[in-house]
Structure formats: structure tokens, C-alpha cells
Protein backbone atom coordinates (compact mmCIF):
# COMPACT_ATOMS: atom_id res chain seq x y z
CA UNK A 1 -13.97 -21.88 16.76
CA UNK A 2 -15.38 -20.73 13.13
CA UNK A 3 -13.41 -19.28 10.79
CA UNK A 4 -13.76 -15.69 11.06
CA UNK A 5 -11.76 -14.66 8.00
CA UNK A 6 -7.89 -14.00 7.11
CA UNK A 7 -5.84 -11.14 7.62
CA UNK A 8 -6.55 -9.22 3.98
CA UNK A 9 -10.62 -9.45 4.59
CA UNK A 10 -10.06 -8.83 8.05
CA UNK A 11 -7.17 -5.69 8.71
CA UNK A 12 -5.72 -4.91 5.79
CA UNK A 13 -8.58 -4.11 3.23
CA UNK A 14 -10.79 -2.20 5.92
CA UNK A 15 -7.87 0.01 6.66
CA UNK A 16 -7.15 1.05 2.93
CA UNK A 17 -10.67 1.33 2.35
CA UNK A 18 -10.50 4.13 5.23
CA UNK A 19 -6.97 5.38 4.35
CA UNK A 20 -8.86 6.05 0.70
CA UNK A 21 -11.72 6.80 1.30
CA UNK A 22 -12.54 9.10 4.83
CA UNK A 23 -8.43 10.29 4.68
CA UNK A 24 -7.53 11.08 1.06
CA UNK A 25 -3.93 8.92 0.74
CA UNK A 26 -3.50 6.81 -2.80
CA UNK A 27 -3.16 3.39 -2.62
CA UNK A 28 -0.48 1.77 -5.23
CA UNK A 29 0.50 -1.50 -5.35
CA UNK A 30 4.06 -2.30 -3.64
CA UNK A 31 4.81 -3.94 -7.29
CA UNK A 32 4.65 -0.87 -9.01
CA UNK A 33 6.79 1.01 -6.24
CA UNK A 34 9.96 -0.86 -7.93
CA UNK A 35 12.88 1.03 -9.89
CA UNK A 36 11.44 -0.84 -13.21
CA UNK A 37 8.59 1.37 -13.03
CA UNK A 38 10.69 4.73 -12.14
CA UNK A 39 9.58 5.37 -8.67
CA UNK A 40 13.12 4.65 -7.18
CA UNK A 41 16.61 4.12 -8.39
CA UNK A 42 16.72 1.41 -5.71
CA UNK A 43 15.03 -0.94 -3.36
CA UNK A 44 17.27 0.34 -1.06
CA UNK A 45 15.54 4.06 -0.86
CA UNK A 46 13.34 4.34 1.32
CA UNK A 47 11.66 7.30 1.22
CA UNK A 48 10.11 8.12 -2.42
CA UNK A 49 10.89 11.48 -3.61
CA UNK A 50 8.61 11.95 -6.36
CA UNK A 51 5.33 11.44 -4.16
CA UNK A 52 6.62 14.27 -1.98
């Protein structure tokens, strides 16, 4: 069996491409979703209220 690529080149990337690109969303890196950067008081919250 070749090697037909890993799971980034082969799910992941295509579906943010079309996420950002045919369906508007904004992609941000889960490191930068992290209270140190002010998106959360806590890991534990779930839903982020300032990207409502």
C-alpha cells in the first residue's frame, strides 16, 4: 500500500481551507484560544463569549 498522506494533508487542512474560504468562519490557532491571551478566564469554559 503507498503512503497516501497523514491526517493534517489529508482531513484537516482541506476542511479549514473550505470552512475559510467557500463558508466565511476564522480560523485561530487552539494556542491562542488560552486565558493567557484573554479569550477565556478558563480552560474549563467552553463556549467563548467574546466571538459571539
Amino acid at each position: 500500500m503507498s503512503y497516501l498522506g497523514n491526517e493534517y494533508t489529508l482531513v484537516e487542512k482541506p476542511a479549514l481551507d473550505y470552512l475559510t474560504g467557500n463558508l466565511g468562519y476564522d480560523y485561530v490557532e487552539g494556542e491562542k484560544l488560552t486565558p493567557s491571551f484573554g479569550e477565556r478566564e478558563s480552560l474549563r469554559d467552553v463556549i467563548l463569549i467574546k466571538r459571539f
